[in-house]
Every structure is written in C-alpha cells, then in structure tokens.
PDB file of N, CA and C in Angstrom:
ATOM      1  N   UNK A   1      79.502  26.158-124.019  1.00  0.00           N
ATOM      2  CA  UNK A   1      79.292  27.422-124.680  1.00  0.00           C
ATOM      3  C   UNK A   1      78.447  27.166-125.923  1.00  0.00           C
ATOM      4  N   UNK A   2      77.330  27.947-126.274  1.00  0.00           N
ATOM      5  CA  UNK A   2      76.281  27.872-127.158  1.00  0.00           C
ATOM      6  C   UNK A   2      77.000  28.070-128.476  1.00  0.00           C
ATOM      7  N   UNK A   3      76.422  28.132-129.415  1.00  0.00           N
ATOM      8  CA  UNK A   3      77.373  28.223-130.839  1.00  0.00           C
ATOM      9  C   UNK A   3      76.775  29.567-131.153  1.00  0.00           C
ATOM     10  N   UNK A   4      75.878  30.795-130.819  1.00  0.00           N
ATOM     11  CA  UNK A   4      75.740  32.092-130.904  1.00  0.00           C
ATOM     12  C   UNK A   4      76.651  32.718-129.937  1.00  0.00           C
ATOM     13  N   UNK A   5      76.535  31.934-128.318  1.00  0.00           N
ATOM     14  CA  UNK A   5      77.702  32.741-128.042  1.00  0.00           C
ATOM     15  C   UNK A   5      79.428  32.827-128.551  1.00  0.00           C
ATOM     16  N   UNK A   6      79.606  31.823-128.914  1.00  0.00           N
ATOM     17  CA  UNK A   6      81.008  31.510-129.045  1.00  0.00           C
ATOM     18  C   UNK A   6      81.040  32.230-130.759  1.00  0.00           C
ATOM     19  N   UNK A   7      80.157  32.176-131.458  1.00  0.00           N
ATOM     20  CA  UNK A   7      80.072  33.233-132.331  1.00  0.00           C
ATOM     21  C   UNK A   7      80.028  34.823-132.215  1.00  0.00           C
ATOM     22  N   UNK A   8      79.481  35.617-131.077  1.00  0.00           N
ATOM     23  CA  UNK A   8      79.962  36.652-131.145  1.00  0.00           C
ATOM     24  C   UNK A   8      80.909  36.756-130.183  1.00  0.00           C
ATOM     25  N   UNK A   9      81.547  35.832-129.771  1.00  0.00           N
ATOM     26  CA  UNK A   9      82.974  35.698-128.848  1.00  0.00           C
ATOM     27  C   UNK A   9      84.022  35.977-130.361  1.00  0.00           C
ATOM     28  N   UNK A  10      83.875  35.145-131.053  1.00  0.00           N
ATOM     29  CA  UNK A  10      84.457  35.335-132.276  1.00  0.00           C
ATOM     30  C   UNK A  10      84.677  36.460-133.248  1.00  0.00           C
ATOM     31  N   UNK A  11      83.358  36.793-133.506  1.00  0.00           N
ATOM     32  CA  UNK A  11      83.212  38.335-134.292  1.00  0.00           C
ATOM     33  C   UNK A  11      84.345  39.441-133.552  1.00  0.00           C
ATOM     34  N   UNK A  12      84.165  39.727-131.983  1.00  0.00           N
ATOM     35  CA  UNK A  12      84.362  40.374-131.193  1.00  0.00           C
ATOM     36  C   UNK A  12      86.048  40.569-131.390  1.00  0.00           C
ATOM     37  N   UNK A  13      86.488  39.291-131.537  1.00  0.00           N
ATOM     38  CA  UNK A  13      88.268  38.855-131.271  1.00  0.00           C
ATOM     39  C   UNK A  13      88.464  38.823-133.162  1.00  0.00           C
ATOM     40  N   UNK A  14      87.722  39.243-133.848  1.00  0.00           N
ATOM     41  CA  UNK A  14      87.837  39.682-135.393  1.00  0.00           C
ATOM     42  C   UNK A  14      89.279  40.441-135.864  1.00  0.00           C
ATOM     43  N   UNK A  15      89.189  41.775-135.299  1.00  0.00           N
ATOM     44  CA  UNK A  15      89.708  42.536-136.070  1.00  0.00           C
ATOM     45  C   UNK A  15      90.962  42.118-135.428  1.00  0.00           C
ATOM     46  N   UNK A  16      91.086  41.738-133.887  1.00  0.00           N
ATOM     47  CA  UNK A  16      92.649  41.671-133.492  1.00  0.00           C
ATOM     48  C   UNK A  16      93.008  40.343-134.163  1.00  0.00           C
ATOM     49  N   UNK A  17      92.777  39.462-134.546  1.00  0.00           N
ATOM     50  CA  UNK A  17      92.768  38.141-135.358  1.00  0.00           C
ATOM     51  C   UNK A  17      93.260  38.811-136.696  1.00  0.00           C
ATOM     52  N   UNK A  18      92.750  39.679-137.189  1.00  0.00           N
ATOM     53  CA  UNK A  18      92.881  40.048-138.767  1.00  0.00           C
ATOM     54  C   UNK A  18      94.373  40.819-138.637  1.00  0.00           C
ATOM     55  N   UNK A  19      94.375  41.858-137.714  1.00  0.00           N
ATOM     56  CA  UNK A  19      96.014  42.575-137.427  1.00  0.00           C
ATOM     57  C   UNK A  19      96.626  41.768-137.295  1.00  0.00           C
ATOM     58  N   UNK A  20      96.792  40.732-136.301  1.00  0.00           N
ATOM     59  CA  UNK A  20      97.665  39.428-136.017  1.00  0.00           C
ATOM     60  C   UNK A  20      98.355  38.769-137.576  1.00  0.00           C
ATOM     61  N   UNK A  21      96.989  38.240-137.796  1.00  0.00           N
ATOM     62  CA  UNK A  21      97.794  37.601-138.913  1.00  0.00           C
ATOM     63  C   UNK A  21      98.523  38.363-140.154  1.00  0.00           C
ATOM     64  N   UNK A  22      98.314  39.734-140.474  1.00  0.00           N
ATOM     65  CA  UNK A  22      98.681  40.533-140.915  1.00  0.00           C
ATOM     66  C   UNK A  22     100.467  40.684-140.305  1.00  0.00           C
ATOM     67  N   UNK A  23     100.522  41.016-139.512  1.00  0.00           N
ATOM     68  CA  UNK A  23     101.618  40.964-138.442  1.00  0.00           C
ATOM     69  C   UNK A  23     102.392  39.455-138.789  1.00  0.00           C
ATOM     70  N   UNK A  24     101.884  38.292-138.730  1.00  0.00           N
ATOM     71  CA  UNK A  24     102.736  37.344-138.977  1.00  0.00           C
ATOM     72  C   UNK A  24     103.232  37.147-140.200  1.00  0.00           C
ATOM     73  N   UNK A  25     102.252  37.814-141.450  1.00  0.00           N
ATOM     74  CA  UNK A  25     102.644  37.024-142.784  1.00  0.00           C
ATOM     75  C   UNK A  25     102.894  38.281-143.399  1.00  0.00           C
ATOM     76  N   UNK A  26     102.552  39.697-143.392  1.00  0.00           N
ATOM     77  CA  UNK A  26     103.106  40.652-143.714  1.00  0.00           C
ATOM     78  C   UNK A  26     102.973  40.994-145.479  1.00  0.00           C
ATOM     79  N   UNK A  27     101.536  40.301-145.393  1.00  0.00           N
ATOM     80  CA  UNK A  27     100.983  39.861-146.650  1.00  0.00           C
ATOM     81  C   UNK A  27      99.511  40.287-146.688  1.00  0.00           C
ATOM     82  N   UNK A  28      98.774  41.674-147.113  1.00  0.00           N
ATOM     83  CA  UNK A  28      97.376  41.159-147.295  1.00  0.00           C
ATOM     84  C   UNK A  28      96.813  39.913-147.434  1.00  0.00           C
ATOM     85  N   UNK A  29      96.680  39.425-148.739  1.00  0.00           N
ATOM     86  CA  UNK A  29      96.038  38.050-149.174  1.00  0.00           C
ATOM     87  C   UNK A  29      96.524  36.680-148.347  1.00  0.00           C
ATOM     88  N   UNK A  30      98.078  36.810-147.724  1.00  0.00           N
ATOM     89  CA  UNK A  30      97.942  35.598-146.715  1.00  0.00           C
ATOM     90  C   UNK A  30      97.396  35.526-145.591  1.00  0.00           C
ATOM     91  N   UNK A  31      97.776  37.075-145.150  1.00  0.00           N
ATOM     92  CA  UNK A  31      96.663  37.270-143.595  1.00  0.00           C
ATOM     93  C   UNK A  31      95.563  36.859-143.912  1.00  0.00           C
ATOM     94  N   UNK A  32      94.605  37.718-145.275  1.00  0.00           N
ATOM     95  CA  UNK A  32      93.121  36.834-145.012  1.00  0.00           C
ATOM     96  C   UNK A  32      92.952  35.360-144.879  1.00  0.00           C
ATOM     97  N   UNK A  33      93.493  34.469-145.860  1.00  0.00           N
ATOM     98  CA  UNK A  33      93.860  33.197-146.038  1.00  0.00           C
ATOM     99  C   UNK A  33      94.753  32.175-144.884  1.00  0.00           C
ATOM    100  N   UNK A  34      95.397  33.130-143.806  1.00  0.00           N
ATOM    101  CA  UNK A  34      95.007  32.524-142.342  1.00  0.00           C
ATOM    102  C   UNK A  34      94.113  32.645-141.406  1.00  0.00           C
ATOM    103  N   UNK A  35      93.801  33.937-141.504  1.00  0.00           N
ATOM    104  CA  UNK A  35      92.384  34.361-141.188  1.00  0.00           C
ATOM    105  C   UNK A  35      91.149  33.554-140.799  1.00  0.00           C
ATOM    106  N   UNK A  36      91.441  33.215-142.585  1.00  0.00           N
ATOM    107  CA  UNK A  36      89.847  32.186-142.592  1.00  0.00           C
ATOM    108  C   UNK A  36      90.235  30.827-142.305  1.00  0.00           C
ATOM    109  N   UNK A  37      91.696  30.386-142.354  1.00  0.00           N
ATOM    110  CA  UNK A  37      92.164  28.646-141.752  1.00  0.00           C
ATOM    111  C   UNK A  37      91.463  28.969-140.309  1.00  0.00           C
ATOM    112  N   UNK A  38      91.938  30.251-139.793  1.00  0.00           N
ATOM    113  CA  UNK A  38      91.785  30.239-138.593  1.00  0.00           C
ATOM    114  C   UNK A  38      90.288  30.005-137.897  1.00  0.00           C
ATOM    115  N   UNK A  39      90.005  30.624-138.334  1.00  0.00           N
ATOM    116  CA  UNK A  39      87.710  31.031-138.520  1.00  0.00           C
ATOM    117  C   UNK A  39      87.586  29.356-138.670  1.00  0.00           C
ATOM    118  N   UNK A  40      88.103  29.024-139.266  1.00  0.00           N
ATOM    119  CA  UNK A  40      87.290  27.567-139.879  1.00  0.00           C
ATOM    120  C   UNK A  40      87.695  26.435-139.048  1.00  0.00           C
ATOM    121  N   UNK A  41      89.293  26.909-138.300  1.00  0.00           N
ATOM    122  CA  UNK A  41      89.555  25.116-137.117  1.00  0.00           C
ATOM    123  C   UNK A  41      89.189  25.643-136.015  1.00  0.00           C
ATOM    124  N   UNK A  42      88.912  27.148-135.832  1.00  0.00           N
ATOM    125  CA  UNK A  42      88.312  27.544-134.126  1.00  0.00           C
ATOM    126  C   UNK A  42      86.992  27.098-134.302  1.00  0.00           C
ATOM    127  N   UNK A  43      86.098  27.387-135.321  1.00  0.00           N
ATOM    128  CA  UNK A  43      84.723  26.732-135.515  1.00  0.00           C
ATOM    129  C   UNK A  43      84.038  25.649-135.831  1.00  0.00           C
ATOM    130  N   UNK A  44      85.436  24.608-136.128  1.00  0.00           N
ATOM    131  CA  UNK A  44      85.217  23.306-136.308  1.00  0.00           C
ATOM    132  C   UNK A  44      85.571  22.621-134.948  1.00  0.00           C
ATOM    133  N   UNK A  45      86.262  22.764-134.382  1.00  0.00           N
ATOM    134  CA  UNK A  45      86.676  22.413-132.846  1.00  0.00           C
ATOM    135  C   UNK A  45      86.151  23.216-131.527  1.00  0.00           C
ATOM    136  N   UNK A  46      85.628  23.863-132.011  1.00  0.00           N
ATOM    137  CA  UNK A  46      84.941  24.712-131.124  1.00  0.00           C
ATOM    138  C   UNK A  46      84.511  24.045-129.382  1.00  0.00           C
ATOM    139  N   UNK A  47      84.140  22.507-129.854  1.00  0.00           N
ATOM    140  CA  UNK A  47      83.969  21.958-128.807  1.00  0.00           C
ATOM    141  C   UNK A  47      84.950  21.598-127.855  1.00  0.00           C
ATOM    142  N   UNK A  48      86.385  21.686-128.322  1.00  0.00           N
ATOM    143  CA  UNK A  48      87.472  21.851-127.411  1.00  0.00           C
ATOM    144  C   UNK A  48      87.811  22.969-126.556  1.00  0.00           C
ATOM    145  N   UNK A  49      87.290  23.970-126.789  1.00  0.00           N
ATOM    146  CA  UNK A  49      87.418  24.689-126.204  1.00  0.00           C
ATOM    147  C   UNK A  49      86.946  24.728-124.931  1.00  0.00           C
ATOM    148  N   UNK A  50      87.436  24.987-123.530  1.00  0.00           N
ATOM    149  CA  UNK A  50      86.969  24.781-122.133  1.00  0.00           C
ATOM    150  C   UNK A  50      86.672  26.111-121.568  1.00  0.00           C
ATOM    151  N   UNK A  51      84.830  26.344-120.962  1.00  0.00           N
ATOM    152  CA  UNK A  51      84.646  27.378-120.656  1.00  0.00           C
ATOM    153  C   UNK A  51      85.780  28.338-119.905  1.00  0.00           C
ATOM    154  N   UNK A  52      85.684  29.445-119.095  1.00  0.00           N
ATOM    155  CA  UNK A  52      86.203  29.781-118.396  1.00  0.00           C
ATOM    156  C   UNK A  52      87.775  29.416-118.151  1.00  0.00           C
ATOM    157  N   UNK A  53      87.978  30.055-120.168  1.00  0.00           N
ATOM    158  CA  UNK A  53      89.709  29.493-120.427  1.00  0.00           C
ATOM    159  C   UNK A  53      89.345  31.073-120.879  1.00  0.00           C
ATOM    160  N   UNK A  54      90.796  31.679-121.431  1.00  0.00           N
ATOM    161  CA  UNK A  54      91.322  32.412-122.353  1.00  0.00           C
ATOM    162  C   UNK A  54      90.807  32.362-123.387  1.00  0.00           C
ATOM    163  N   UNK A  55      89.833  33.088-124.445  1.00  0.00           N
ATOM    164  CA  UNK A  55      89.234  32.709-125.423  1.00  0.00           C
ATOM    165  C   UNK A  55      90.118  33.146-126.621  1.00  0.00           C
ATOM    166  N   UNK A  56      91.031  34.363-126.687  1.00  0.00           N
ATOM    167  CA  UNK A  56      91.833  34.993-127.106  1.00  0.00           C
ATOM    168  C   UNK A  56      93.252  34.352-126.829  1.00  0.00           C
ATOM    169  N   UNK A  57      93.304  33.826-126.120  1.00  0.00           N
ATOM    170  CA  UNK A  57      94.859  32.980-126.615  1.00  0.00           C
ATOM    171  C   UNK A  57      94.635  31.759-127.180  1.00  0.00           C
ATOM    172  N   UNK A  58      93.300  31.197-126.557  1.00  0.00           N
ATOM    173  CA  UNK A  58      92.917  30.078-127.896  1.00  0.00           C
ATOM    174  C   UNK A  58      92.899  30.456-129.121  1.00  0.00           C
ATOM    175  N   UNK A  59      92.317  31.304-129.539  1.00  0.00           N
ATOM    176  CA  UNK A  59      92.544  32.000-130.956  1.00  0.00           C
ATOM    177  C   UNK A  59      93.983  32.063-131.595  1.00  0.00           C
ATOM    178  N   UNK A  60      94.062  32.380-130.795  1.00  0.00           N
ATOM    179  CA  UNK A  60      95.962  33.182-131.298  1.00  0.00           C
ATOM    180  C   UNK A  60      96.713  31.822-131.494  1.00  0.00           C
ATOM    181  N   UNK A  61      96.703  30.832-130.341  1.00  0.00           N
ATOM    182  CA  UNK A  61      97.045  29.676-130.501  1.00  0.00           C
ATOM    183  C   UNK A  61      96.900  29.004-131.829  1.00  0.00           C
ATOM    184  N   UNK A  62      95.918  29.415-132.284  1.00  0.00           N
ATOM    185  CA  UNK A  62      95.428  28.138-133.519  1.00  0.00           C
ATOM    186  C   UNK A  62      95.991  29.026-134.501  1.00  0.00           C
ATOM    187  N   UNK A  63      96.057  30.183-134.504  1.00  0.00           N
ATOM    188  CA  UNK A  63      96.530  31.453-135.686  1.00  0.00           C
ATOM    189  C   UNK A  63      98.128  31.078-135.654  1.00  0.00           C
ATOM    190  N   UNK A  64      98.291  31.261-134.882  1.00  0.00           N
ATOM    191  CA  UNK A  64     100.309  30.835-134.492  1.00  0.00           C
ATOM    192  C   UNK A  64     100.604  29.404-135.247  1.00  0.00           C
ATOM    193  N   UNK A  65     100.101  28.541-134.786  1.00  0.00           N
ATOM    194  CA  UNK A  65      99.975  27.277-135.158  1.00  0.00           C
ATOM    195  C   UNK A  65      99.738  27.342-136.718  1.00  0.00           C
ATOM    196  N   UNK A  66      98.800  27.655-136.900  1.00  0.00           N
ATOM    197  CA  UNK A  66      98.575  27.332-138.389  1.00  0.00           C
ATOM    198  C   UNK A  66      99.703  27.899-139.377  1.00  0.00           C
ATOM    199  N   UNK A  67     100.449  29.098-138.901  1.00  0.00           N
ATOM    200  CA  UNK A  67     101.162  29.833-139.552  1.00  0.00           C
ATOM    201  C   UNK A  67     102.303  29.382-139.506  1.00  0.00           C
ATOM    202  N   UNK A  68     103.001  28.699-138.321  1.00  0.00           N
ATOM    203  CA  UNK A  68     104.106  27.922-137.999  1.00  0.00           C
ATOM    204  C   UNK A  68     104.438  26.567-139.147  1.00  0.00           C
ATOM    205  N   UNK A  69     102.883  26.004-139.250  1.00  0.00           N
ATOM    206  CA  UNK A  69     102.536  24.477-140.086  1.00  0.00           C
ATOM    207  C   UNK A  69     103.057  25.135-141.392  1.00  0.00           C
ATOM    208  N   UNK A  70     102.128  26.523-141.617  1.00  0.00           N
ATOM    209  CA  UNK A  70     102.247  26.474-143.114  1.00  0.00           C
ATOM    210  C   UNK A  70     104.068  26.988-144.087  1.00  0.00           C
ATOM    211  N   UNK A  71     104.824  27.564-143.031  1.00  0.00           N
ATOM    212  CA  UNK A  71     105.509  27.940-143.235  1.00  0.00           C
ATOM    213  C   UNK A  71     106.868  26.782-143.164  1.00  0.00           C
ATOM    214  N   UNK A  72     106.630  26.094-141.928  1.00  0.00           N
ATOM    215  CA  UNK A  72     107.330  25.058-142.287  1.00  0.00           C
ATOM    216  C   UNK A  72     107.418  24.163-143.535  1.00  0.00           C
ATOM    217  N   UNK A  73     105.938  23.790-143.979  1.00  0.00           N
ATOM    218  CA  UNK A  73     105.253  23.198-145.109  1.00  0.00           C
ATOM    219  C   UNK A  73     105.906  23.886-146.146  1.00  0.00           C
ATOM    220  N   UNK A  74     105.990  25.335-146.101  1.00  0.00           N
ATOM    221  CA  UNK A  74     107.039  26.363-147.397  1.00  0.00           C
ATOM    222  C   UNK A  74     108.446  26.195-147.552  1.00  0.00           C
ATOM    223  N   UNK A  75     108.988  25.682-146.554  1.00  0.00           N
ATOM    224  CA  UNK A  75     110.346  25.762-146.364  1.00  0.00           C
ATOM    225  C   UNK A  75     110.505  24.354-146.862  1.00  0.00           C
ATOM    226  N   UNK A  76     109.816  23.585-146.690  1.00  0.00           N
ATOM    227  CA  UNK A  76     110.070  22.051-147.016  1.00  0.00           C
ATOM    228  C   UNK A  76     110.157  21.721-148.413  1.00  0.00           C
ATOM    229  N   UNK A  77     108.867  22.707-149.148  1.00  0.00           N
ATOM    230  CA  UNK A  77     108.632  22.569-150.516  1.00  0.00           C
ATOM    231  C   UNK A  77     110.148  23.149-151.356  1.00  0.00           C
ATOM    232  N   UNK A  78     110.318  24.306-150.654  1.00  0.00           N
ATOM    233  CA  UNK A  78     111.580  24.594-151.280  1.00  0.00           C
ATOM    234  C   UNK A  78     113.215  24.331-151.274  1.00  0.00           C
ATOM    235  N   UNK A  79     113.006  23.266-150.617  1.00  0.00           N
ATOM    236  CA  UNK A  79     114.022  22.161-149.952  1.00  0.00           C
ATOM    237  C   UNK A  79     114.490  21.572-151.473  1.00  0.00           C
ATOM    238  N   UNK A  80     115.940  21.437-152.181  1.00  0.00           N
ATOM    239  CA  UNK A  80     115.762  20.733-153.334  1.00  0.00           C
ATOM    240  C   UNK A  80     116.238  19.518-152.901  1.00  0.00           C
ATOM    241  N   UNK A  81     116.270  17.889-153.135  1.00  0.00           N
ATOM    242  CA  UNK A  81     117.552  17.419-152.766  1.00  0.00           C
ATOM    243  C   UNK A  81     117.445  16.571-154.059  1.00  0.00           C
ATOM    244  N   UNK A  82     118.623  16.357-154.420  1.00  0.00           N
ATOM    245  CA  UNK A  82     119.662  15.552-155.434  1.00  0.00           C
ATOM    246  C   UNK A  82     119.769  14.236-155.349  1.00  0.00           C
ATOM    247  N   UNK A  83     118.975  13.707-156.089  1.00  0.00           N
ATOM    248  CA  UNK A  83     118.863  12.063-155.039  1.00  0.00           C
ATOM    249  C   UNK A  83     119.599  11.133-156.816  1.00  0.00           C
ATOM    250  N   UNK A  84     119.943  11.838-157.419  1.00  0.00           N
ATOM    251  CA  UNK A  84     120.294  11.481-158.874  1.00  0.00           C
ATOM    252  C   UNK A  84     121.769  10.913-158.570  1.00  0.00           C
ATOM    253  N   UNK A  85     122.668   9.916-159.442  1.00  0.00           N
ATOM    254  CA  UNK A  85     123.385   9.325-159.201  1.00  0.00           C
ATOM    255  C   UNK A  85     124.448  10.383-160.168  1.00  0.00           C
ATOM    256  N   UNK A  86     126.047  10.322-159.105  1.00  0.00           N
ATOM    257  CA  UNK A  86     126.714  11.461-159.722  1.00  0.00           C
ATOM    258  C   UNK A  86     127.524  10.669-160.824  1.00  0.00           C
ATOM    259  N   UNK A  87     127.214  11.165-162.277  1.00  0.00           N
ATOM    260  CA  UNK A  87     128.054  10.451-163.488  1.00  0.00           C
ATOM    261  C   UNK A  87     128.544  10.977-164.251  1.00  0.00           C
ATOM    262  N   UNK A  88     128.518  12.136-163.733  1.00  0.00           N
ATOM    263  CA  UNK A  88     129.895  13.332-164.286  1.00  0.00           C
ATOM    264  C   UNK A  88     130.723  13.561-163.290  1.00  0.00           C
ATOM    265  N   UNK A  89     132.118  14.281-164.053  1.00  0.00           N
ATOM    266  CA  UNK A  89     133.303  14.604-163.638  1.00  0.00           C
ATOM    267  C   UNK A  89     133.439  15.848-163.364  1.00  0.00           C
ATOM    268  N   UNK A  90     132.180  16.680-162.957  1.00  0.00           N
ATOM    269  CA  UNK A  90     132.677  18.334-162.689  1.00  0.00           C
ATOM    270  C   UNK A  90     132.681  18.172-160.830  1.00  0.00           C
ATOM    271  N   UNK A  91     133.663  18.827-161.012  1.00  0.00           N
ATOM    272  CA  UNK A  91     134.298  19.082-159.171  1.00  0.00           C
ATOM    273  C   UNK A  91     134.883  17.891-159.033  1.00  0.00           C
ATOM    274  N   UNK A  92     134.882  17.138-159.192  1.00  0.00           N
ATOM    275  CA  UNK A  92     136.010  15.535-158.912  1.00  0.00           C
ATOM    276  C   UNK A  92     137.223  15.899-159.125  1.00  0.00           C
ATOM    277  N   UNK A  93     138.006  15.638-158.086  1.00  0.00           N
ATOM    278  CA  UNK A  93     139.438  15.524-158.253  1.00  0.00           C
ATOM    279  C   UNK A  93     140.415  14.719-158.512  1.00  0.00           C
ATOM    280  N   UNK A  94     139.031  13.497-159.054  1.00  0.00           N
ATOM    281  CA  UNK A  94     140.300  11.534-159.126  1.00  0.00           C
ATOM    282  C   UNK A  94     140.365  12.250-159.959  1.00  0.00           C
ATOM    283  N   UNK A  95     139.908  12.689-161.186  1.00  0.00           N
ATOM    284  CA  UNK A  95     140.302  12.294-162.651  1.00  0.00           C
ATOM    285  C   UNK A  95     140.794  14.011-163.140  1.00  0.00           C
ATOM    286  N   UNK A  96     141.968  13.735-163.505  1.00  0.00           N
ATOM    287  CA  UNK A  96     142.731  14.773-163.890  1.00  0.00           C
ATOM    288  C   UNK A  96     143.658  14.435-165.271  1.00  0.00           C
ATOM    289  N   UNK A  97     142.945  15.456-166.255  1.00  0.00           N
ATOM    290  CA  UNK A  97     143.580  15.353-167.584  1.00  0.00           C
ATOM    291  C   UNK A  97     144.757  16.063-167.736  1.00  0.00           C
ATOM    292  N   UNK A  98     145.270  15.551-168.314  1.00  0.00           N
ATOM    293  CA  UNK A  98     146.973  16.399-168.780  1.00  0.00           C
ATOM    294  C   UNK A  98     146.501  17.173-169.747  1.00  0.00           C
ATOM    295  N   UNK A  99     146.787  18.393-169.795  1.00  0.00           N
ATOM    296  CA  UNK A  99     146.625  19.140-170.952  1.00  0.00           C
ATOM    297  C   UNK A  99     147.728  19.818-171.049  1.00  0.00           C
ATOM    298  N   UNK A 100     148.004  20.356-172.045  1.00  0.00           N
ATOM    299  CA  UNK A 100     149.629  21.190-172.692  1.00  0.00           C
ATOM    300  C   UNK A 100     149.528  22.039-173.327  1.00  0.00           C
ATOM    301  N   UNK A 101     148.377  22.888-172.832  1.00  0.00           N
ATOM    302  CA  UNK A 101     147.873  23.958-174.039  1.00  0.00           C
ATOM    303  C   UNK A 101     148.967  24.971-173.647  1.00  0.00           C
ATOM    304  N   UNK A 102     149.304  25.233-172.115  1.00  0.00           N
ATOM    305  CA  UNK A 102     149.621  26.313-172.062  1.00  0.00           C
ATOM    306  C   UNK A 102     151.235  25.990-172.482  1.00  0.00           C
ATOM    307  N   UNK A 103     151.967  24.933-172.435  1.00  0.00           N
ATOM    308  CA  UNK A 103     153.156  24.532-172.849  1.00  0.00           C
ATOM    309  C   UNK A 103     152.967  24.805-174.419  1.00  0.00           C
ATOM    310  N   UNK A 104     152.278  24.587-174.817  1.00  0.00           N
ATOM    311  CA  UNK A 104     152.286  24.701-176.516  1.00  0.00           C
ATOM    312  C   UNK A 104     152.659  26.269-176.976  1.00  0.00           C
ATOM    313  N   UNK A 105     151.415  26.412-176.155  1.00  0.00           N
ATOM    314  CA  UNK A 105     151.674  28.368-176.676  1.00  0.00           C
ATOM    315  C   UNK A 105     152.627  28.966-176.537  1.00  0.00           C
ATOM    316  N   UNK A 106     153.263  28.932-175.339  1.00  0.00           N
ATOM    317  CA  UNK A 106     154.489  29.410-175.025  1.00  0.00           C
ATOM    318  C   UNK A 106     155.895  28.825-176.111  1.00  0.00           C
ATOM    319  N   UNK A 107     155.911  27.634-176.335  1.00  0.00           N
ATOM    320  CA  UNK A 107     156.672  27.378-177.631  1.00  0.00           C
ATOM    321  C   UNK A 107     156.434  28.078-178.597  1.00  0.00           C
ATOM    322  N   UNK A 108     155.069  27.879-179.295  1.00  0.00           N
ATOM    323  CA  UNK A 108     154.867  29.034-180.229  1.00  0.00           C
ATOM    324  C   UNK A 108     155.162  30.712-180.044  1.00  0.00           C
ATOM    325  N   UNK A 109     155.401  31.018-178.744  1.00  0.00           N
ATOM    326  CA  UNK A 109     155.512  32.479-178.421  1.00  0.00           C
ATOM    327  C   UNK A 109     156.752  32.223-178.941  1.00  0.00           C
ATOM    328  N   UNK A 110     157.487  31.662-178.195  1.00  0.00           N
ATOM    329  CA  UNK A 110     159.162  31.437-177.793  1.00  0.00           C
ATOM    330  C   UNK A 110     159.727  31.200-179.776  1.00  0.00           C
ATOM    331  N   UNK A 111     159.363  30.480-180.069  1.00  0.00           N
ATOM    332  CA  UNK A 111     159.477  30.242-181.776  1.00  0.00           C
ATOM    333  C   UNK A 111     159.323  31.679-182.576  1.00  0.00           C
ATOM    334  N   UNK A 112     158.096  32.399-182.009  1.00  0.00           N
ATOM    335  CA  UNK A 112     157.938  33.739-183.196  1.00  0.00           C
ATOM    336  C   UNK A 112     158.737  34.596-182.748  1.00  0.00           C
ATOM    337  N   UNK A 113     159.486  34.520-181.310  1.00  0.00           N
ATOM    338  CA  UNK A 113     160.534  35.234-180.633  1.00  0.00           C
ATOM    339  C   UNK A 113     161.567  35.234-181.488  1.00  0.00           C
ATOM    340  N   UNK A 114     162.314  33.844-181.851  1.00  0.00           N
ATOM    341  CA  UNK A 114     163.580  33.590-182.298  1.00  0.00           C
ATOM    342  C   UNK A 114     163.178  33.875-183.531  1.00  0.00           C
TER     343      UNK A 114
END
C-alpha cells in the first residue's frame, strides 16, 4: 500500500478514530492526545500492515492498545508502596502501656463524692 493511499485510508477512518477515543477516555484533551499516539504508531508502522486486512480494526487495535498501556501506566503511577522500615508503635499490639488515668479520675470523682 502506497503512503497516499494508506493516507487517505486514514483521513477517511478520522472522525470514527476521534469518537472512539473520545468514548474510551471520556476526556476532550485525552481523546485528542490518543488520537495523535494513534496517527503517529499507525504511520510509523504502517508497513505492518497487510493488504487486504481490516484497515479499521487495525486502527482501533492500536487505539485500544495504546489506551489499555496508558492507563495501566496510570494505575501503576498511583500505586503507593511503603518500602520504609516500621519504627513506630502505632497499630502494634506487642507493646502495651499501663495507664491509670481512668482509675485516677474516678478516685478523684469518688473523693469529691465523700
């Protein structure tokens, strides 16, 4: 496939490419911004593509894909993990202080009683 044809193969599969990704990210500015990932690895690989395939699920393919990568890639970033060594005592249950506050008060109640 010539690189004019597979260019207005492209133009052509535009606007359903632009709804699509709209549809996946539910985002103006990310749809465009898969949009154009998309425009840019269908036209960089272009040569993978095998005539007398689906030209439109190749598309969609690489649109799906990219959106799958990037979102995983989002979920990862916001992953926290705690890799810090634990050297406090909050939530531990070895170490348990005696305290007598509430024994105290109650004497003092019991005292301003009598």
């Amino acid at each position: 496939m010539s690189t004019v044809e597979f260019t207005n193969r492209f133009d052509q599969m535009a606007n359903l490419l632009q709804s699509f990704a709209y549809n996946l990210t539910k985002n103006t500015e990310d749809a465009k911004d898969l949009f154009q990932e998309t425009a840019f690895r269908a036209i960089t690989n272009r040569d993978k593509f095998r005539p007398d395939t689906n030209f439109k699920a190749w598309l969609f393919t690489i649109m799906k894909n990219i959106f799958i990568n990037n979102y995983r890639r989002l979920v990862k970033a916001n992953t926290i993990m705690d890799s810090t060594d634990n050297m406090y005592y909050i939530n531990s249950g070895s170490t348990i202080v005696a305290n007598r506050a509430e024994s105290d008060i109650m004497m003092k109640e019991l005292g301003r009683m009598i």
